[in-house]
Protein backbone atom coordinates (compact mmCIF):
# COMPACT_ATOMS: atom_id res chain seq x y z
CA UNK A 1 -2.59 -36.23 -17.32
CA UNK A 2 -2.02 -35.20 -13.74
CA UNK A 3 -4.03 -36.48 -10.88
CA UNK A 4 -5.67 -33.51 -8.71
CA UNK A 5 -3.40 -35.04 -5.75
CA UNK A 6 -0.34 -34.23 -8.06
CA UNK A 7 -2.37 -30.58 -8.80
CA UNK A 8 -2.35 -29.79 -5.82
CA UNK A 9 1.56 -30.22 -4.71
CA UNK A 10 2.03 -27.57 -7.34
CA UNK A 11 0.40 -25.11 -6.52
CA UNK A 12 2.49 -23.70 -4.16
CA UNK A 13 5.53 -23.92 -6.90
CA UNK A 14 3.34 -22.44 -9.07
CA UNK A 15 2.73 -19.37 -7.20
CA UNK A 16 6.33 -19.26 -6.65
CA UNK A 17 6.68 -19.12 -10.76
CA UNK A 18 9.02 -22.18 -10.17
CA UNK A 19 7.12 -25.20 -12.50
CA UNK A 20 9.06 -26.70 -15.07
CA UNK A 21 7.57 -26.31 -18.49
CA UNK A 22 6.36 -29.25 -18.55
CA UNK A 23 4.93 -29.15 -15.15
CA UNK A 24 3.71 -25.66 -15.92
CA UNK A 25 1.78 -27.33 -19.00
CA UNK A 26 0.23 -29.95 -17.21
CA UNK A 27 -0.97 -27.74 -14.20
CA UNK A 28 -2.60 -25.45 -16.86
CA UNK A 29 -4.54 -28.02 -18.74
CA UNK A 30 -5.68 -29.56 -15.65
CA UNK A 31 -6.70 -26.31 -14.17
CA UNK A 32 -8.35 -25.57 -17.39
CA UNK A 33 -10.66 -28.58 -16.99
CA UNK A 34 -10.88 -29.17 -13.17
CA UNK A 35 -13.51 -27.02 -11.24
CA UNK A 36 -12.42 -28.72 -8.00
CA UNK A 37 -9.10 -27.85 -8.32
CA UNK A 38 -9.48 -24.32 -9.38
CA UNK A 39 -11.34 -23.69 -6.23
CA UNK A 40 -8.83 -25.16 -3.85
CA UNK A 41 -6.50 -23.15 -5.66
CA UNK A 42 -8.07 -20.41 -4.83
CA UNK A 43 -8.32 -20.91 -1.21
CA UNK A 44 -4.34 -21.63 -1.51
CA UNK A 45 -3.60 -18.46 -3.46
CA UNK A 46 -5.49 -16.04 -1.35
CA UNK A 47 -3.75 -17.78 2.14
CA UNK A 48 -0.56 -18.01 1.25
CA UNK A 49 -0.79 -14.62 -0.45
CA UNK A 50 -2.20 -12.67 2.34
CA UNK A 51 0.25 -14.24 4.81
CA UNK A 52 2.86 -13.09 2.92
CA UNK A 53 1.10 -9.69 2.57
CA UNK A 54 1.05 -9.72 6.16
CA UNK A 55 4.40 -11.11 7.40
CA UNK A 56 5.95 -8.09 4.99
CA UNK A 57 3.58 -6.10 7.02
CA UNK A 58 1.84 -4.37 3.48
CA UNK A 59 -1.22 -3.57 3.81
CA UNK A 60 -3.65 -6.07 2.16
CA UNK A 61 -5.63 -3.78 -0.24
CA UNK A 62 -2.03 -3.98 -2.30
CA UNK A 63 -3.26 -7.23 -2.82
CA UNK A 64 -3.28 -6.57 -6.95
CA UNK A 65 -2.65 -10.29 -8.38
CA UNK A 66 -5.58 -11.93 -7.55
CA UNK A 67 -5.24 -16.00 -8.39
CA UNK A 68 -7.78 -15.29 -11.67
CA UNK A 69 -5.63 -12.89 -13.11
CA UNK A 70 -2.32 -14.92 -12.56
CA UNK A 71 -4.06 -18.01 -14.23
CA UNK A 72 -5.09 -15.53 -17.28
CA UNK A 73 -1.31 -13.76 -17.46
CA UNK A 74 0.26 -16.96 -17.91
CA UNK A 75 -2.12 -18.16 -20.48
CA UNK A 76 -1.26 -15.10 -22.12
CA UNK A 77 2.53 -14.95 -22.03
CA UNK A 78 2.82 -18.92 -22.72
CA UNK A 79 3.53 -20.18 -26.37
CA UNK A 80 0.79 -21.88 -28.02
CA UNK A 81 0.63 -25.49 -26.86
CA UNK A 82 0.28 -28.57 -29.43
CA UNK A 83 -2.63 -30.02 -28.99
């Protein structure tokens, strides 16, 4: 199992959609478990996010993916994982 060091290196590939499947697995089993992390994800998601929003000069209420809802949609869309 991943570190939250290691986490947290990812999650900037992650909301690029660029982890490996592997990676991808590990980053969601971690989050699943780590409170810490998920919060500092958070914080990452919504920065990164609105400075994009804002360097594309959108206006941030088209800010519809919020970092919940891309953690749920890739739960959803990934294959069940062997426990």
């Amino acid at each position: 199992m991943m570190e939250c060091k290691e986490i947290q290196k990812l999650f900037i590939p992650f909301i690029d959609d660029k982890l490996s499947v592997s990676d991808l697995a590990a980053f969601l089993d971690h989050m699943d478990t780590c409170k810490e992390c998920r919060e500092e994800y958070d914080i990452y998601y919504t920065v990164i996010m609105g400075m994009r929003y804002l360097d594309e000069r959108q206006n941030i209420s088209e800010f519809k993916l919020d970092s919940e809802q891309k953690l749920s949609l890739i739960h959803i869309s990934e294959p069940t994982r062997r426990s």
